[in-house]
Each structure stands twice: as C-alpha cells, then as structure tokens.
Protein backbone atom coordinates (compact mmCIF):
# COMPACT_ATOMS: atom_id res chain seq x y z
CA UNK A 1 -83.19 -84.75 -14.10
CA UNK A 2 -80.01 -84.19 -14.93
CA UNK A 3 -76.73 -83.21 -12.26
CA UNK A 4 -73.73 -81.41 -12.65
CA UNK A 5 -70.93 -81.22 -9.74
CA UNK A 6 -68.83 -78.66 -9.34
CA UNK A 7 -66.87 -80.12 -6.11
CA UNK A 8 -67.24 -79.61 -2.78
CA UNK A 9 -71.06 -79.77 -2.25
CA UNK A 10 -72.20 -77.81 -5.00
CA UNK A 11 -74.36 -79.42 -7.83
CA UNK A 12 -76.19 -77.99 -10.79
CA UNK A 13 -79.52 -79.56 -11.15
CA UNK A 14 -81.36 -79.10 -14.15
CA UNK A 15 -85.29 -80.71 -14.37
CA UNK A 16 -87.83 -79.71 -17.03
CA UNK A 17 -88.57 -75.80 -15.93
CA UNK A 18 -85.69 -75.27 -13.91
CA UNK A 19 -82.47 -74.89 -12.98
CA UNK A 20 -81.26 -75.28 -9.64
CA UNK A 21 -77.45 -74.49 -7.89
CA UNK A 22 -77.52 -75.97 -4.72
CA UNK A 23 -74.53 -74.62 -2.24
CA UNK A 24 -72.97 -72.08 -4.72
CA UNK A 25 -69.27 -72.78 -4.05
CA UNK A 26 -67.80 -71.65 -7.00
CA UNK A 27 -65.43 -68.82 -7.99
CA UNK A 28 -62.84 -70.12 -5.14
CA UNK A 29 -63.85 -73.77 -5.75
CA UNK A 30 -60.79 -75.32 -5.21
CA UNK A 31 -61.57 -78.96 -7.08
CA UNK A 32 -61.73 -76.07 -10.01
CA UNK A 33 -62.98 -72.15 -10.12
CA UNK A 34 -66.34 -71.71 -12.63
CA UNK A 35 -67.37 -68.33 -13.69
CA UNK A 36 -70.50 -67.36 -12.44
CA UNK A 37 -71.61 -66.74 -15.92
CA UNK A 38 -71.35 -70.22 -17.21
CA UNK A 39 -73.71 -71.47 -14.50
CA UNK A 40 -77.07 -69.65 -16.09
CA UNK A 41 -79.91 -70.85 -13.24
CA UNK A 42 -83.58 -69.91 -11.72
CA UNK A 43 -83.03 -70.81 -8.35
CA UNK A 44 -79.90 -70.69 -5.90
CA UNK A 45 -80.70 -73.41 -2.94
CA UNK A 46 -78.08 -72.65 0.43
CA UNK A 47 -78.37 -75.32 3.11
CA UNK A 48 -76.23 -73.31 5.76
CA UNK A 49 -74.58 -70.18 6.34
CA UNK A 50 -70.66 -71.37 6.20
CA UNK A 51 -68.68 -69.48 3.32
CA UNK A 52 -68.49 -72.73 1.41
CA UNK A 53 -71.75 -73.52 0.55
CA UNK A 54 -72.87 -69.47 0.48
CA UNK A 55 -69.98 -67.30 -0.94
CA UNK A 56 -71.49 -67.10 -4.20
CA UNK A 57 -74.99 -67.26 -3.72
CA UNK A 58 -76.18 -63.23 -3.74
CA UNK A 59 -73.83 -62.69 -6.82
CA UNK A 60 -74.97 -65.72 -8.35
CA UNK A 61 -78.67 -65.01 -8.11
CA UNK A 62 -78.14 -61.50 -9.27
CA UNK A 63 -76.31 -62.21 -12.30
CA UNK A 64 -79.55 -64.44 -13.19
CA UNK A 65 -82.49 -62.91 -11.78
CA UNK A 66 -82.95 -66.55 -9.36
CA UNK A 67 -84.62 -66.72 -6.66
CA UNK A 68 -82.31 -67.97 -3.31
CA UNK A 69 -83.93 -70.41 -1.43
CA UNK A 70 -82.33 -70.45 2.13
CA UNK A 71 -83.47 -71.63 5.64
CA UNK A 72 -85.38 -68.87 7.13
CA UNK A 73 -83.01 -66.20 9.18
CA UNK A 74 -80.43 -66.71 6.17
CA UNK A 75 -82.79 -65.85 3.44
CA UNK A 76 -83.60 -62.67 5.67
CA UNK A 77 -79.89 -62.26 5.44
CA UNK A 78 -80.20 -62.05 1.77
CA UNK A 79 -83.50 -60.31 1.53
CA UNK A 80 -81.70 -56.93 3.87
CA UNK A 81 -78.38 -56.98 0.97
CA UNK A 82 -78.88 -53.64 -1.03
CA UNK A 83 -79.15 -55.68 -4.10
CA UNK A 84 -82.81 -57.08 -2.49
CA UNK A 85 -82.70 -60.56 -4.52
CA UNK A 86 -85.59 -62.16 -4.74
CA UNK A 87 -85.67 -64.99 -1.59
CA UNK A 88 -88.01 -68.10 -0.50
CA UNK A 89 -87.55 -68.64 3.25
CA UNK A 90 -88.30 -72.12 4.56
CA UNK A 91 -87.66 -74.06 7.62
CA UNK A 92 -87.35 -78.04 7.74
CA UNK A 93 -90.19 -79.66 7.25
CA UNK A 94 -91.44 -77.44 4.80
CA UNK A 95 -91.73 -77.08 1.68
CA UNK A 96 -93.09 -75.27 -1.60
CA UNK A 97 -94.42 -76.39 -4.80
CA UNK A 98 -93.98 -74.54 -7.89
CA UNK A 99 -94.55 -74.75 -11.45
CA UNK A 100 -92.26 -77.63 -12.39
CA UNK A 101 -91.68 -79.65 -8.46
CA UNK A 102 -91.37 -79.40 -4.74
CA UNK A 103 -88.53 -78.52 -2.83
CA UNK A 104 -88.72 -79.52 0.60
CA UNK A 105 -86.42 -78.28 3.63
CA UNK A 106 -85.06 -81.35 5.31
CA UNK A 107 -83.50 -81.21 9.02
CA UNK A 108 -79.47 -81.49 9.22
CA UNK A 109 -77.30 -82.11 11.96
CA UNK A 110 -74.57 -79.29 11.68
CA UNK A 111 -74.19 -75.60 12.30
CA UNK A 112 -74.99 -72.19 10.47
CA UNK A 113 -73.44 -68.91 11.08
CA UNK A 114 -71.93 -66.39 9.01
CA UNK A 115 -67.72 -65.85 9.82
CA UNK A 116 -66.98 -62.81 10.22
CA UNK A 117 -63.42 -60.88 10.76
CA UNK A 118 -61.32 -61.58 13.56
CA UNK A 119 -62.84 -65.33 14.30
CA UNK A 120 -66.40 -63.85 15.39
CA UNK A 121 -69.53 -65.86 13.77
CA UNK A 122 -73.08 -64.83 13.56
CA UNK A 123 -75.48 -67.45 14.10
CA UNK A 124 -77.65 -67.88 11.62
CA UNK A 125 -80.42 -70.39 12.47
CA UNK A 126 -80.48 -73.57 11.49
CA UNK A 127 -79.01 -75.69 9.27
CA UNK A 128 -80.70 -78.09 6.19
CA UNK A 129 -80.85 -80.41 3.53
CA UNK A 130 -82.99 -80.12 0.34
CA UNK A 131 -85.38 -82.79 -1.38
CA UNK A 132 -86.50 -81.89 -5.31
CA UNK A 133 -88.85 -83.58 -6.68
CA UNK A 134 -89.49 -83.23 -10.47
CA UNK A 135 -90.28 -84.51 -13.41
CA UNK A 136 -90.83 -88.32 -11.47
CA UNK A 137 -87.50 -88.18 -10.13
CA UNK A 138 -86.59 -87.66 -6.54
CA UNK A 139 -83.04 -86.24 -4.98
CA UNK A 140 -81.55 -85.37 -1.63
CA UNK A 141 -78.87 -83.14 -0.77
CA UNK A 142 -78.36 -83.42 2.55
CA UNK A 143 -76.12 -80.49 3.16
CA UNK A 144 -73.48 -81.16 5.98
CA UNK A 145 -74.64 -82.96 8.26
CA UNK A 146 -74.16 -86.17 10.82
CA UNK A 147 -75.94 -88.90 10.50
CA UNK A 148 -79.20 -89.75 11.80
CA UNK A 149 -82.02 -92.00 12.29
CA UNK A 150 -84.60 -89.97 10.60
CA UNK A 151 -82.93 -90.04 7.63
CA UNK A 152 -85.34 -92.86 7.44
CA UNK A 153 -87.91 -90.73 7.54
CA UNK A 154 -86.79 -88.30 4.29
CA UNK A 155 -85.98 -91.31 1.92
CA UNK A 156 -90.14 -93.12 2.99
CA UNK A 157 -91.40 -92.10 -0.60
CA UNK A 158 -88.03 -93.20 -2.32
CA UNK A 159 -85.02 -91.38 -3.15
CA UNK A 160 -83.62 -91.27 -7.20
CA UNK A 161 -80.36 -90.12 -5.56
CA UNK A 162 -78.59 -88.75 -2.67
CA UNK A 163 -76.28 -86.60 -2.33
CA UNK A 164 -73.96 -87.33 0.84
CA UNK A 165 -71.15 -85.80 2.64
CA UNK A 166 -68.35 -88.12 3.41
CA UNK A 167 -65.30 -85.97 4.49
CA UNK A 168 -65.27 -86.69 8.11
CA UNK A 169 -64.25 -84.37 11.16
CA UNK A 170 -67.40 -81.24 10.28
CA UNK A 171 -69.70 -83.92 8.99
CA UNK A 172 -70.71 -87.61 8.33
CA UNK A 173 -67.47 -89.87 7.72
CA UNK A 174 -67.60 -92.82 5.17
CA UNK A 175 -68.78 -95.21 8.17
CA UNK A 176 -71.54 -93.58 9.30
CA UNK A 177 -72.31 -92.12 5.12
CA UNK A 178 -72.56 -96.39 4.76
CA UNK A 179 -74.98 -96.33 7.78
CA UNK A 180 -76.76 -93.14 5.98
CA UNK A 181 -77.26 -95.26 3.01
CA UNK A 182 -78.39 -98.16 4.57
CA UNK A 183 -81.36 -95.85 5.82
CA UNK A 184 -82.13 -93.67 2.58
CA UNK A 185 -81.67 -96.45 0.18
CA UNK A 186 -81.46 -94.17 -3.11
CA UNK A 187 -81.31 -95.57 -6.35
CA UNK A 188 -77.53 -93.72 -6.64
CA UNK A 189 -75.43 -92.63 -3.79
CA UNK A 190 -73.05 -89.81 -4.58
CA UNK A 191 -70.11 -88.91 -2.27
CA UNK A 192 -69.83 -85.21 -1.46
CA UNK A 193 -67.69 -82.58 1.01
CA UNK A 194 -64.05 -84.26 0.64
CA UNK A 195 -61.02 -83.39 -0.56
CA UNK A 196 -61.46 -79.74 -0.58
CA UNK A 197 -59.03 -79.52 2.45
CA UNK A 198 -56.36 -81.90 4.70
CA UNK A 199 -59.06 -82.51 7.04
CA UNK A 200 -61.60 -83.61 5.07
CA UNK A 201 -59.13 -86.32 2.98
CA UNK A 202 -61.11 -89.44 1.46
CA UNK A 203 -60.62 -91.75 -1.10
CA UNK A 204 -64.14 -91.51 -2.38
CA UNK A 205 -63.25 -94.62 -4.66
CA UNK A 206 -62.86 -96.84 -1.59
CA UNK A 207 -66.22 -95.59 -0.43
CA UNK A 208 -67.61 -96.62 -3.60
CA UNK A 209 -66.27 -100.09 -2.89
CA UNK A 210 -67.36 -100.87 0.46
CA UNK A 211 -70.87 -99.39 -0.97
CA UNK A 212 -71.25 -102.10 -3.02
CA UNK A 213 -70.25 -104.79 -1.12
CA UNK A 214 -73.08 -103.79 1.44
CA UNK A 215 -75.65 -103.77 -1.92
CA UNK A 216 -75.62 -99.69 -2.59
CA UNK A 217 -74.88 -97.87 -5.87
CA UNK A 218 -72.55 -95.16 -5.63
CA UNK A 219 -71.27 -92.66 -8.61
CA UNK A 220 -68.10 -91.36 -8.14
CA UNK A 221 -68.40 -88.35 -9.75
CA UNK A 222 -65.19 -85.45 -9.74
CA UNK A 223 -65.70 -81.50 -10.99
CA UNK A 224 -67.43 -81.37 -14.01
CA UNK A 225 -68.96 -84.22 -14.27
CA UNK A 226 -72.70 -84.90 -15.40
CA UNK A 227 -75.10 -87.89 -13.73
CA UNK A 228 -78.48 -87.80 -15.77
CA UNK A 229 -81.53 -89.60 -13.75
C-alpha cells in the first residue's frame, strides 16, 4: 500500500489492483494545485458533501472512467449529473468487497451538505470515514470528524494507518486527535485538515511530538509526499 497526500484531506492510495483518491481536493488545493490528469485512478472515495473534499470528484472520475464511492444520498447526487459516472452508494457500517479489498463506510461526527449560492446548503445525508483493506494492510481515513468513543470500535482488527484531522474549530483538534489515537492505535498516525485556512492553523510538527511522548507514531507528511505501508 502505498499513499500520496495532496494536502488538505486528500490522499492517493495505490494497493495491488487499484487506485484510490479519497476527498478529491485538488485543482484549488491550496497546499499546491494538481492537474487532474496526473492523478490517473479507479475509484474516487468522498466522505462528505463540503466543496473541499468533493469539488473535483465528478471531473475526476470522468477523466478516468472511476467509479465514485460516496455515502448514499451523495452518490445519488452524482449518479442524476448528465455525465452519469459510474457510483457505489454505501452507508456506515457497510461495506463492499471487490477484486483487490474492502472498503468499508465508517460513521463520522460532522456535517454534509452541498453550498450553494447566496449561503443556502443542501443537506446531503450523512457524513463518513473510509477503511481499505488490501493487500494485508489496513487504513482509515476518517474524514472530518470529532472524536469519539467508537473509534474503538473501527481500529478492533488493527489499523496499518490512520489518517486524522487535526485542524480544530470544524473537526477534531490535536487534543482530542491524541485521545483519537489513543483509541485506534494504528501502526502510523498521519495529521490531516490543517493549514489550508486561518482557522484551521496547526503546527502538525508539535503534534508529532506530543504523539510520541504518549507512545504513538506519527508521519508528518506535507503535499507531495509518499508513505509506503
């Protein structure tokens, strides 16, 4: 298994039979804009409806014939675009198993609605996380979220890695990401969600740190950067 970040909470993960983009955040990245042509994939994974984790999924998944894997009303959403990509609806919980792994929906703590002009928002059920399983390595992305206790629950086979917001004020700050570790007890910890805006301003360094001192592995890893498992 092998990761790529892109910033924000987008990651490239590529396993044996598969390539997967999970929150497709790309073109207006700002920890550094990708073309949607250099990230070649088979499946486009969206844990929520906000514009950065979904603003280039359709065009994403068209350019590559993937498949976009979204919670269930979203990946409706998709399915109605003229361009009818191919979708995979789940809800948390579930989960499919394909050639080369699982993917299973996980539950988040969070909100999911599209924005639309002049400050409305369409809800647009509920938001996730994502576990992968391939190739006899395990990760979570847990999508934005807060933390919570049955996070316990998601890492009971064992976690490879996990992928974690820390940005504070919309999700899980480095305090409770600590506690979050604590209960998933991956092999890696990787810090996600920070730095893309004032609000969500962390030294993800310091996290590191204070990770280790409590007995947790954590990869800092900035745009561009590869993490093979």
């Amino acid at each position: 298994m092998r990761l790529t970040y892109f910033g924000h909470s987008c990651f490239l993960v590529e396993v044996p039979g598969a390539r997967l983009v999970i929150d497709p955040f790309l073109t207006e990245n700002p920890h550094g804009p990708v073309a949607l042509a250099d990230v070649p994939c088979d499946y486009v994974l969206c844990t929520h409806a906000h514009l950065d984790h979904i603003c280039d999924a359709l065009a994403l998944a068209n350019l590559h014939r993937a498949t976009l894997v979204a919670p269930y009303e979203l990946a409706e959403h998709f399915a109605a675009d003229a361009s009818r990509p191919a979708t995979l609806d789940l809800m948390p919980g579930g989960g499919v198993d394909l050639p080369w792994g699982r993917i299973q929906m996980t539950p988040a703590v969070h909100s999911s609605a599209i924005e639309l002009p002049g400050g409305q928002n369409l809800p647009m059920g509920v938001p996730s996380g994502y576990v992968i399983r391939a190739a006899g390595k395990s990760l979570y992305h847990a999508g934005d979220t807060a933390l919570f206790g049955d996070m316990s629950l998601i890492a009971r086979h064992g976690l490879d890695v996990a992928l974690l917001p820390i940005g504070d004020f919309y999700t899980m700050g480095p305090d409770d990401a600590l506690a979050a570790l604590d209960l998933l007890r991956p092999r890696i910890g990787v810090p996600m969600h920070y730095n893309t805006n004032e609000k969500i301003r962390q030294d993800p360094h310091a996290f590191a740190s204070r990770a280790a001192a409590a007995g947790h592995t954590v990869r800092v890893m900035l745009a561009g950067d590869n993490l093979e498992l």
